[in-house]
Structure formats: structure tokens, C-alpha cells
Protein backbone atom coordinates (compact mmCIF):
# COMPACT_ATOMS: atom_id res chain seq x y z
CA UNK A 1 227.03 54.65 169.11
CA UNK A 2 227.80 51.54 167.61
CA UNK A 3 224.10 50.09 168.26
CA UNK A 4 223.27 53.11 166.14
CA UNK A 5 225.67 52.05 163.40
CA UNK A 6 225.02 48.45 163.42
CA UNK A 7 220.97 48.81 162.98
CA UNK A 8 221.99 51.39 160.14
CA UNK A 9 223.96 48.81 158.58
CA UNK A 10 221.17 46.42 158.86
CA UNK A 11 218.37 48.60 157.67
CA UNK A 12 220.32 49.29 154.47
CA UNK A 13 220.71 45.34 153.79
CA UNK A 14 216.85 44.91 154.72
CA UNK A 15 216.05 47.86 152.23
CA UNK A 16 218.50 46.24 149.90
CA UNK A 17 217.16 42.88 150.01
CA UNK A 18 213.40 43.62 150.12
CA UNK A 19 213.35 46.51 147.60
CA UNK A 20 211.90 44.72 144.68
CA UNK A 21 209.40 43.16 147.26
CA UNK A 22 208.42 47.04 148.14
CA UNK A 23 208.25 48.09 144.27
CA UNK A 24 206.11 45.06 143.39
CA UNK A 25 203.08 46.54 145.93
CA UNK A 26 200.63 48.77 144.41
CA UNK A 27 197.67 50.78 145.43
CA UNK A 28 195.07 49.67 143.81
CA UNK A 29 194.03 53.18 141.50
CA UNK A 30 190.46 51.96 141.41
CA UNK A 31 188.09 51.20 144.14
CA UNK A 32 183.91 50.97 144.28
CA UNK A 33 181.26 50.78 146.50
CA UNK A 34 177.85 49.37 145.54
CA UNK A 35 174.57 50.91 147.42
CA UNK A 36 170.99 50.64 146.71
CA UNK A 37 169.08 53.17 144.49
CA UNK A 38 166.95 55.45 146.74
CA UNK A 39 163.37 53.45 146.95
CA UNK A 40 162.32 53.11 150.26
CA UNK A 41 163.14 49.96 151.61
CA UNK A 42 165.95 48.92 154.40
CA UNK A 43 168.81 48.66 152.25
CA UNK A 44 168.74 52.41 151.27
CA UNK A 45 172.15 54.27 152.93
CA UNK A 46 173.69 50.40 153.00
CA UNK A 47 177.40 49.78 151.29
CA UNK A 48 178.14 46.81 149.17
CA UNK A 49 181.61 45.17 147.85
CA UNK A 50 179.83 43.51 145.08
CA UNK A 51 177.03 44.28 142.07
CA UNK A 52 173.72 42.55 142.80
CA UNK A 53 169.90 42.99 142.47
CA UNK A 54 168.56 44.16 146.01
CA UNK A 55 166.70 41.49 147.41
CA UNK A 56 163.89 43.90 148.87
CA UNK A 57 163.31 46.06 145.88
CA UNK A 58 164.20 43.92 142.99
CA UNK A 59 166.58 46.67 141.51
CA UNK A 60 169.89 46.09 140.32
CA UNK A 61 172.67 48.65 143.01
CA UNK A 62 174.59 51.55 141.68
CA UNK A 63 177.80 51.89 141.75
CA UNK A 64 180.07 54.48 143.69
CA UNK A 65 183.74 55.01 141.94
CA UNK A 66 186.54 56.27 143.71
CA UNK A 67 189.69 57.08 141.71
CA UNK A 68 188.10 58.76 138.65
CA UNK A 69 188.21 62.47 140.98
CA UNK A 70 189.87 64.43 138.11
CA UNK A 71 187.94 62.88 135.06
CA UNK A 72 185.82 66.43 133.63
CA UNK A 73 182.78 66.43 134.50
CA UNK A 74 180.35 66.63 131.67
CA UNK A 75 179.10 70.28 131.62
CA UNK A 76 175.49 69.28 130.78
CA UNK A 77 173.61 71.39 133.16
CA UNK A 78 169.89 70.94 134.79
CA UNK A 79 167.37 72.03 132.05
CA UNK A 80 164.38 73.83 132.28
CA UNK A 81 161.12 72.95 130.46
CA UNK A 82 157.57 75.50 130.66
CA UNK A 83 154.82 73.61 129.65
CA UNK A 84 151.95 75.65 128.25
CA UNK A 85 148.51 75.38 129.95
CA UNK A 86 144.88 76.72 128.16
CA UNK A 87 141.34 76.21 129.37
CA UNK A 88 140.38 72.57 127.37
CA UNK A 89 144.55 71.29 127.05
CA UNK A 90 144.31 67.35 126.78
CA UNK A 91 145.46 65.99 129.73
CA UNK A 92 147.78 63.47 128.20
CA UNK A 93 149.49 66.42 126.29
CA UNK A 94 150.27 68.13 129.26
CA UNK A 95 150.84 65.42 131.93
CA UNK A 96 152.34 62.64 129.76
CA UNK A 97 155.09 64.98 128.96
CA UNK A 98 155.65 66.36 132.40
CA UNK A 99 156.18 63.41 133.53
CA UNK A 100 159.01 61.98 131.51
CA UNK A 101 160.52 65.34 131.92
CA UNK A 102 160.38 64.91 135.62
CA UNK A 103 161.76 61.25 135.94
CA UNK A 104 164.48 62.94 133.67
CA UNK A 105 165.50 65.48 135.72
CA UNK A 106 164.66 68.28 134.28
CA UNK A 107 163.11 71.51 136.80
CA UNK A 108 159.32 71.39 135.16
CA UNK A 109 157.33 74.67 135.16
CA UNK A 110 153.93 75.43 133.93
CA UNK A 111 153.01 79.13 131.76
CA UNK A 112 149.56 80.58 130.78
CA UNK A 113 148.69 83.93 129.59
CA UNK A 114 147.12 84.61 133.13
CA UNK A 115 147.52 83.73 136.45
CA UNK A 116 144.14 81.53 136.82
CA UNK A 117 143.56 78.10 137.25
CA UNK A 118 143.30 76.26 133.67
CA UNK A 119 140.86 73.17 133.05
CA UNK A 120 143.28 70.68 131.88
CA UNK A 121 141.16 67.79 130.45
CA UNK A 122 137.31 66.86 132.19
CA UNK A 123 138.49 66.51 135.56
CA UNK A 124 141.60 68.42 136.34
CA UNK A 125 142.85 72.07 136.97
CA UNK A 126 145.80 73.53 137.10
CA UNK A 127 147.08 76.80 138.25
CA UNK A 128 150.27 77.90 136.29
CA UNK A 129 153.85 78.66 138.25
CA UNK A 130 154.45 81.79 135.77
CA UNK A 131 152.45 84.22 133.42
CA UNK A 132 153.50 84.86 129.84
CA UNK A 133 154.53 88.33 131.57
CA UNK A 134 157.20 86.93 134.30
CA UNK A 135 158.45 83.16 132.58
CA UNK A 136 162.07 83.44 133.04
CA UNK A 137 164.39 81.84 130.36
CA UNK A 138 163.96 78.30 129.82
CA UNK A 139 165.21 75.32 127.53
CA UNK A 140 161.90 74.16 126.01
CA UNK A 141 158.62 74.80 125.60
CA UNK A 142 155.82 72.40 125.36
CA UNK A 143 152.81 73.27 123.63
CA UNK A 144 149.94 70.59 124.15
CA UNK A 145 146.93 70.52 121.77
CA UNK A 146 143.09 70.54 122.68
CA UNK A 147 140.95 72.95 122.96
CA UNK A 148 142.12 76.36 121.24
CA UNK A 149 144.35 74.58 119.71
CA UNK A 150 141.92 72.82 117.01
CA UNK A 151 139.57 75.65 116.98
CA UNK A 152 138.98 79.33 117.87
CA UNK A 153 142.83 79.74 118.03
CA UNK A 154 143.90 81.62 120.06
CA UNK A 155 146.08 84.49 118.78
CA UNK A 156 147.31 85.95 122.27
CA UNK A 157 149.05 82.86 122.86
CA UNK A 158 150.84 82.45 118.83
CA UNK A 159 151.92 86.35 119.21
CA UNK A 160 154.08 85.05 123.09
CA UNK A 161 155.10 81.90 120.87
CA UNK A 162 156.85 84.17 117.97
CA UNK A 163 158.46 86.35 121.00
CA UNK A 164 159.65 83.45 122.64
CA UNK A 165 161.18 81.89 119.83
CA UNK A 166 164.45 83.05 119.19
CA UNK A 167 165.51 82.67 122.84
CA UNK A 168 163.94 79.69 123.57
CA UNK A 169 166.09 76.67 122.78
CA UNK A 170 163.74 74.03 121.66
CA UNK A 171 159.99 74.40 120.85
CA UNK A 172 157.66 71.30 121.32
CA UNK A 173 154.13 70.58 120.19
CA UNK A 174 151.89 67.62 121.06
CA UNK A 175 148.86 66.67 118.94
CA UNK A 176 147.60 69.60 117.52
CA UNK A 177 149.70 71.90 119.51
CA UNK A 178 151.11 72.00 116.30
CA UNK A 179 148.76 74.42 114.73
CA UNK A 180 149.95 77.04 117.44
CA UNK A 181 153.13 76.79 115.93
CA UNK A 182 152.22 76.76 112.40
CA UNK A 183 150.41 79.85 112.78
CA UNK A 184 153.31 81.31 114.61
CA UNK A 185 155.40 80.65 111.19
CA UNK A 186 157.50 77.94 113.06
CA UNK A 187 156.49 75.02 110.81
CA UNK A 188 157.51 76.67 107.62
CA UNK A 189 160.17 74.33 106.23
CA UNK A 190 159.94 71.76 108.59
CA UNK A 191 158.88 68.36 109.14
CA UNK A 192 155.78 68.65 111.53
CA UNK A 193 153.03 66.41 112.32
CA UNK A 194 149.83 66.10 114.23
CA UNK A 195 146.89 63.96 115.56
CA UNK A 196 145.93 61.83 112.49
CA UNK A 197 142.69 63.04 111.63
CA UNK A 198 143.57 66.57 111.36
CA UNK A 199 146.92 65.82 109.11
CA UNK A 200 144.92 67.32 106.01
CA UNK A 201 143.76 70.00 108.04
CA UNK A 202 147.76 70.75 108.56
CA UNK A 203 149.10 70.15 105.19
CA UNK A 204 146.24 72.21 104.01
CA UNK A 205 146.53 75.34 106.78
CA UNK A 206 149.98 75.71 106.24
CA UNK A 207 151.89 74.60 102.91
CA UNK A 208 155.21 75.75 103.45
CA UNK A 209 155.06 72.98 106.14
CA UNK A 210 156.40 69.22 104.87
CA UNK A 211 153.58 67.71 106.81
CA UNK A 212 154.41 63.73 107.37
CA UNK A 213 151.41 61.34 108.21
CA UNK A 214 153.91 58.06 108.61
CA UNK A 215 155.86 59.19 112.05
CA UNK A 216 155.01 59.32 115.58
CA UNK A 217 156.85 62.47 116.04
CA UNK A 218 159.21 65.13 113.91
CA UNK A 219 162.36 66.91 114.73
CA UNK A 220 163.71 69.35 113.48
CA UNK A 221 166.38 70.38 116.17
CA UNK A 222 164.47 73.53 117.30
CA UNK A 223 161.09 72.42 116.36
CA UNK A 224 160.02 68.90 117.47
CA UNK A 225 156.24 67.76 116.93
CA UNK A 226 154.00 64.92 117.78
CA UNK A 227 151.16 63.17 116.45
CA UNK A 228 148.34 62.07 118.81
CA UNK A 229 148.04 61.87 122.73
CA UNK A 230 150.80 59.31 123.74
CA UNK A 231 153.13 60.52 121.02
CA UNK A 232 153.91 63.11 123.26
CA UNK A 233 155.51 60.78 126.03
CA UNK A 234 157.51 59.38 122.87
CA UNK A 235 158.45 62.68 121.49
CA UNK A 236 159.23 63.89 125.28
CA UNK A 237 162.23 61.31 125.36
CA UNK A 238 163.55 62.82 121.85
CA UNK A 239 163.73 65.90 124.30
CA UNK A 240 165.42 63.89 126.71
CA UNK A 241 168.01 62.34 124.24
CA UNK A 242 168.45 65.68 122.57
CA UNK A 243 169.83 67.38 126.16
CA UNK A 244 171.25 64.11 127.90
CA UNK A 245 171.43 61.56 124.96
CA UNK A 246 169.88 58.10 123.85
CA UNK A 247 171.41 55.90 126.69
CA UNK A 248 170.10 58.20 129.67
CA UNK A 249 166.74 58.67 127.90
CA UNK A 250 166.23 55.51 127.17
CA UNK A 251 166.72 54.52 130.61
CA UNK A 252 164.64 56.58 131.95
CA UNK A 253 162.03 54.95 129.64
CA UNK A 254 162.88 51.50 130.99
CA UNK A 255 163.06 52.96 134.75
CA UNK A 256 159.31 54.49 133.67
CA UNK A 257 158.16 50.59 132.37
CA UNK A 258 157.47 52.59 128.99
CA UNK A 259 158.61 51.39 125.56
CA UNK A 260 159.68 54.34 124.05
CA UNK A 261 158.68 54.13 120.41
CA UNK A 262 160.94 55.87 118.09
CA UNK A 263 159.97 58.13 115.03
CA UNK A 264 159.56 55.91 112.75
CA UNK A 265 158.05 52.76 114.85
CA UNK A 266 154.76 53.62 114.66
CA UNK A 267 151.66 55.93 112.97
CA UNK A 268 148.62 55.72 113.63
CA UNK A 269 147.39 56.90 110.43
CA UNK A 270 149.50 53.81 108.78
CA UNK A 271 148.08 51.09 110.78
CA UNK A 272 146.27 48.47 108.63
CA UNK A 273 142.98 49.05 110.34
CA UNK A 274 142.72 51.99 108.24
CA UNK A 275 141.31 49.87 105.54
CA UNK A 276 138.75 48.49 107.07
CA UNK A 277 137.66 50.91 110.28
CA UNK A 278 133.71 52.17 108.25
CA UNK A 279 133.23 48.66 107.37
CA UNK A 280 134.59 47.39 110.80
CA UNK A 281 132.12 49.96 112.38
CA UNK A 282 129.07 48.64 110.67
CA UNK A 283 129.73 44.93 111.51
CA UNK A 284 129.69 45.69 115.17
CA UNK A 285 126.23 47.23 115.01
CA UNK A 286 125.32 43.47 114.20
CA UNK A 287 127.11 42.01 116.92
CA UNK A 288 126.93 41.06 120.77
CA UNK A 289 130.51 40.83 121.55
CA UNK A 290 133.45 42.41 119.31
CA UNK A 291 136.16 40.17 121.15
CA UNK A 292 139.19 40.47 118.94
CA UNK A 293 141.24 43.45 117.42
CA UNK A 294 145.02 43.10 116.32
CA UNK A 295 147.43 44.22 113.82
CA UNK A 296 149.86 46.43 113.02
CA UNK A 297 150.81 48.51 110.32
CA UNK A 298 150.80 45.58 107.01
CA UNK A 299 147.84 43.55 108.61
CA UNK A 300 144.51 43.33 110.98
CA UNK A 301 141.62 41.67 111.91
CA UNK A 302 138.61 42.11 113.70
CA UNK A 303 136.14 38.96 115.36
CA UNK A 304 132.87 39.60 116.18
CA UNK A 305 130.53 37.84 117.59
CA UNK A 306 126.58 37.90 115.85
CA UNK A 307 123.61 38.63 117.25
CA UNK A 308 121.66 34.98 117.08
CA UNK A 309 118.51 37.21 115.30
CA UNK A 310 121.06 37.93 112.34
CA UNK A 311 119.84 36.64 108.75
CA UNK A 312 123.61 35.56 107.80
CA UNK A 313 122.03 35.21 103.97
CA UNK A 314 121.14 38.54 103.89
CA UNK A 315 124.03 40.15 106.50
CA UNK A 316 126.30 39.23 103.83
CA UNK A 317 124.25 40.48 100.85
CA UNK A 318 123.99 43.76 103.19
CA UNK A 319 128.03 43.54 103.50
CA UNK A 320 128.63 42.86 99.91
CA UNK A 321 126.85 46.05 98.93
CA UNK A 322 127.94 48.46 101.31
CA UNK A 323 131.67 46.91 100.52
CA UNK A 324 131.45 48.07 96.61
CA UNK A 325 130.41 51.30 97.63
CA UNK A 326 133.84 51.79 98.90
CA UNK A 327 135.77 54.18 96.66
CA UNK A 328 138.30 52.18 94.70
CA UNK A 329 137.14 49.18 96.06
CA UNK A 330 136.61 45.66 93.72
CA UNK A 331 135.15 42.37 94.84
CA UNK A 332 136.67 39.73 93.72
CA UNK A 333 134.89 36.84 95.33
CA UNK A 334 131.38 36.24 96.86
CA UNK A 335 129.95 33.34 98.77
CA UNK A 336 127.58 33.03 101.41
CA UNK A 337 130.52 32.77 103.88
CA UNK A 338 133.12 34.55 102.51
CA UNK A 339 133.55 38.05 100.73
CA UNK A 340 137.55 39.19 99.48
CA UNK A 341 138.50 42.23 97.61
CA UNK A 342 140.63 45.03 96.86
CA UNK A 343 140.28 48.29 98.11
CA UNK A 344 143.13 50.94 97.50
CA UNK A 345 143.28 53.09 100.20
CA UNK A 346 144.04 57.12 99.97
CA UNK A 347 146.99 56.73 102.25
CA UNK A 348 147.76 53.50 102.99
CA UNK A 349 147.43 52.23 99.04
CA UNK A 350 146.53 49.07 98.03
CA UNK A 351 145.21 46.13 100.06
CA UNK A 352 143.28 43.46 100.65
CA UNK A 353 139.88 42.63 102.42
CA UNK A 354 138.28 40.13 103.93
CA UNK A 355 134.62 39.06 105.47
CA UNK A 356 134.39 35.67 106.52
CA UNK A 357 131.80 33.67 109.13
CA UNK A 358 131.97 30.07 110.93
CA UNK A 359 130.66 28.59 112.98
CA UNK A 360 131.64 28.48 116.68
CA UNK A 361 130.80 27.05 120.13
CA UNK A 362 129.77 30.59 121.15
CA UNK A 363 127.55 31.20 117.66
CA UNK A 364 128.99 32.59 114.41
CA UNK A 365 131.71 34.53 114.48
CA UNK A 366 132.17 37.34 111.89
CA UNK A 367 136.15 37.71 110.88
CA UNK A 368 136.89 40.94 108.94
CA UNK A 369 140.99 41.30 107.81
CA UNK A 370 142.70 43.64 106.06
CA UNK A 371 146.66 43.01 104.82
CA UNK A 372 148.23 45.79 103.00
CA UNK A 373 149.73 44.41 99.67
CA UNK A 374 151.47 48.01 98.30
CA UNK A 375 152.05 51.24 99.45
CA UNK A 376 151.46 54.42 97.29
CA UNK A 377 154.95 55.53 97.92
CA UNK A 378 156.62 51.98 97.28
């Protein structure tokens, strides 16, 4: 009995003692883990204390956090994207998007009006997942261009467009995808775009449309669209940022080794080539190698290399006349190296051009430039 008492006595002089020792050890709330993204290579399933770059893969580990169990999740749930397939669909309308979509997460389905194989492209076919009869509800729909989009239009698919439209959460065209849409009466009032040669085409087909010609892609919220090929990969990550926001779709870009250009980055009917792309063209039929091509949307230039048989006296004669013939177009200097003008451009507005040879190791080289000095809208 009095061992009992006596350790009693001393555990309440230990507790007493050490009890701001106890109080002063905490659990830590936080803890992590570190493990290798899924790629392949031996690492994959390992545990690390400590951020690094995986010495195998070259990519940087993810982190595991413990301690954040009652943080909400996010309610953003897996979204579903049909993408529309037709007998002469560009590939790049169809797979360019698919695939961003895919490295995105998204469940990816494909819809025709039938159940048969569609010729997607030259080389490729595809046989749809669902029918226009049996799609079940689904976020977006992706409407490529090619084929019966540009011409013969086909009317079966517009009419499944107009009934899909009020339950379908966001409608996307590529290229000219866009005319399904317009004559579906989706473009009315919005922004929309399209490959760049057939912007007139647009504007003109459907006015109620504000049809721009100085964006890679539109959106409108419900109704995104794209201009060209490639601007659908662009326009795709608008998707992506639209569902799961900029930072996630951006790296899923960076994960996919794509720069993801944003509306306003580029347009291919606003690069500076524009000015000089006829002219351009008929200097090449005089050359043996066309070894240079740059620019962007304020300047460019061409090199060429001419044929050895070329009369350079009367080449640039030839080019001086076929320069004035230009619309708008007014030469402003003349030698027998060297022609400059102005040529005011339909879209692009005013600018300036140049034609000038020398002399090189390889022969003479043929420089043509074009630098946009003001734009119609400036």
C-alpha cells in the first residue's frame, strides 16, 4: 500500500514538473509524401521525403498531402465531350481536339448521323461510338469543318445541331465547322470565326453574325469557334479552362509540349505575309531554292534563290510591272536592284514593300519584305 502511494506521489511531481515539456510537443498537422508521376520507368509506386525531378524520367514528383482530409473537394465533375464525325472531316479538326480533351481528362466520344465508318481526312476512318439517335447527354460538342461543311451542307446534321442546343452545355466549331452552326442560327449575335479564306464567305452567309478575322478563336460562353486547322487545339484548351480553369489547362498544354496560343496571339489572316503572298508566289517561279520565310504579324520576308538563266535587268522590269498592278499599290523607288512601295492592303491596311537582289556565294539572292506601317482600324 504505501509503494502504491509513494509512486502516486511521484507521478504527480513528474507530471508537475514536466508538464510544460508535454504541452510544448506537437503533432505536426501537415505531412507529404513525394512519388513519381505514372510514366513507366522504375521509380513509379516509389515514396519520397523530398521534391525533386526523377532522375529516370526527367519529370518533376507529385506531391501526396496528408492533413488537408476535410478541405471540400471541388465539385467539378468528369466532363463529357461528342465530337462530330462526316465523310471528308479534316483530320486536324477532329483529332487535334480529341486529343487535348483526352490529356485533359475529359471521357471523349465520337457522333454521326449513322452508324458507319466516316473518312476522316485521306487516310483515316473512323467508326462513331453513338448515332445522332442514341448520344446520351454530354458537355460539349465539337463540330470540325471539311467536307460538308464548306459545301453541299448538309442539313440532316444543322436540324440534330438546333435539337441539341439547348441541352447541350457548350457548342464548339473548328475551321469551318462554323458554317454548321451559322446555319443552325447559333452564330446570330456572336463573335464567330473561321478558316481565313472563307471569313467573307461567313460575314457574308450570315450577317447577324459579328464575324472577326483578327483572333485565333471566339467565345462566347456557349458558342466557342476557331479559325483554321490548329486553332482548334488552341480553342480546345479555352474548353479546358472554361470546365477546369487556366492553371490546369495550361498545364496540360505544357505536359502536351504545345504553346497554347491565346485568342488574341495570333491570325492568320493578320500576318504580314498577307501583303506580299501573289507577288511572293511569282518570285518563286523564278527561283531554285526559296530558303527563307519569317515574320509575324507587323513584318516578313521572303529569300529566294535565282535561277542562274534569270535576266536580273529584265526580272525586275517584269517585277516592277506586275507590282503596280497591285490594287492600291504606289512605287516609290526603282533601281535595277531595288524596288520599294506602298501597297494598302484590304485587311491588313497600309504597308510597305520591298524587292531587293545581291549578290551571294550561292548566286543572287532575291529578298522580298513587307512591314505593316498602319492598320485600317488604328
Amino acid at each position: 500500500m504505501l509503494k502504491n502511494v509513494l509512486f502516486i506521489c511521484l507521478l504527480g511531481v513528474f507530471l508537475t514538473t514536466h508538464s510544460q515539456s508535454f504541452a510544448q510537443i506537437q503533432i505536426p498537422k501537415y505531412s507529404v509524401q513525394y512519388v513519381c508521376p505514372p510514366c513507366g520507368c522504375s521509380k513509379d509506386g516509389q515514396h519520397f521525403d523530398a521534391p525533386a525531378i526523377c532522375s529516370e524520367c526527367n519529370m518533376a514528383y507529385t506531391s501526396q498531402l496528408k492533413g488537408m482530409e476535410d478541405k471540400p473537394r471541388n465539385g467539378i465533375t468528369r466532363k463529357t465531350v461528342a465530337i462530330l464525325l462526316f465523310d471528308g472531316a479534316d483530320i486536324m479538326d477532329v483529332t487535334g481536339p480529341m486529343s487535348v480533351f483526352e490529356h485533359a481528362g475529359f471521357h471523349v466520344v465520337t457522333v454521326a448521323k449513322n452508324s458507319e465508318a466516316k473518312a476522316i481526312g485521306m487516310y483515316m476512318r473512323l467508326s462513331p461510338d453513338y448515332t445522332f439517335a442514341n448520344l446520351p447527354q454530354v458537355d460539349v460538342i465539337t463540330v470540325p469543318g471539311g467536307g460538308a461543311a464548306e459545301s453541299n451542307q448538309d442539313m440532316e446534321i444543322v436540324q440534330w445541331l438546333k435539337e441539341r442546343d439547348g441541352e447541350t452545355d457548350t457548342l464548339f466549331s473548328v475551321c469551318s465547322g462554323a458554317f454548321f452552326l451559322g446555319l443552325a442560327g447559333l452564330l446570330d449575335g456572336n463573335d464567330a470565326t473561321t478558316f481565313a479564306s472563307l471569313i467573307p464567305t461567313l460575314k457574308t452567309q450570315f450577317p447577324n453574325a459579328k464575324v472577326l478575322n483578327d483572333v485565333k478563336y471566339t467565345n462566347n460562353g456557349h458558342i466557342i469557334t476557331s479559325s483554321g486547322l490548329s486553332s482548334g487545339i488552341d480553342a480546345s484548351f479555352e474548353v479546358v479552362a472554361k470546365y477546369y480553369g487556366v492553371g490546369r489547362a495550361q498545364d496540360v498544354a505544357n505536359r502536351m509540349e504545345y504553346p497554347w496560343k491565346r485568342k488574341h496571339d495570333y491570325a492568320r489572316s493578320q500576318l504580314a505575309d498577307n501583303f506580299i503572298l501573289s507577288i511572293g508566289d511569282l518570285v518563286r517561279r523564278f527561283a531554285t531554292k526559296y530558303h527563307f520565310s519569317e515574320g509575324d504579324m507587323n513584318t516578313w520576308e521572303y529569300k529566294y534563290l535565282l535561277w542562274e538563266g534569270v535576266d536580273v535587268y529584265e526580272f525586275m522590269k517584269f517585277m516592277a510591272d506586275e507590282l503596280q498592278k497591285l490594287p492600291e499599290f504606289a512605287l516609290e523607288k526603282e533601281t535595277r536592284k531595288e524596288l520599294i512601295g506602298e501597297y494598302v492592303h484590304p485587311v491588313l491596311g497600309r504597308g510597305r514593300v520591298e524587292l531587293k537582289l545581291q549578290n551571294t556565294d550561292n548566286g543572287m539572292e532575291a529578298s522580298l519584305s513587307a512591314q505593316r506601317i498602319m492598320n485600317p482600324n488604328s
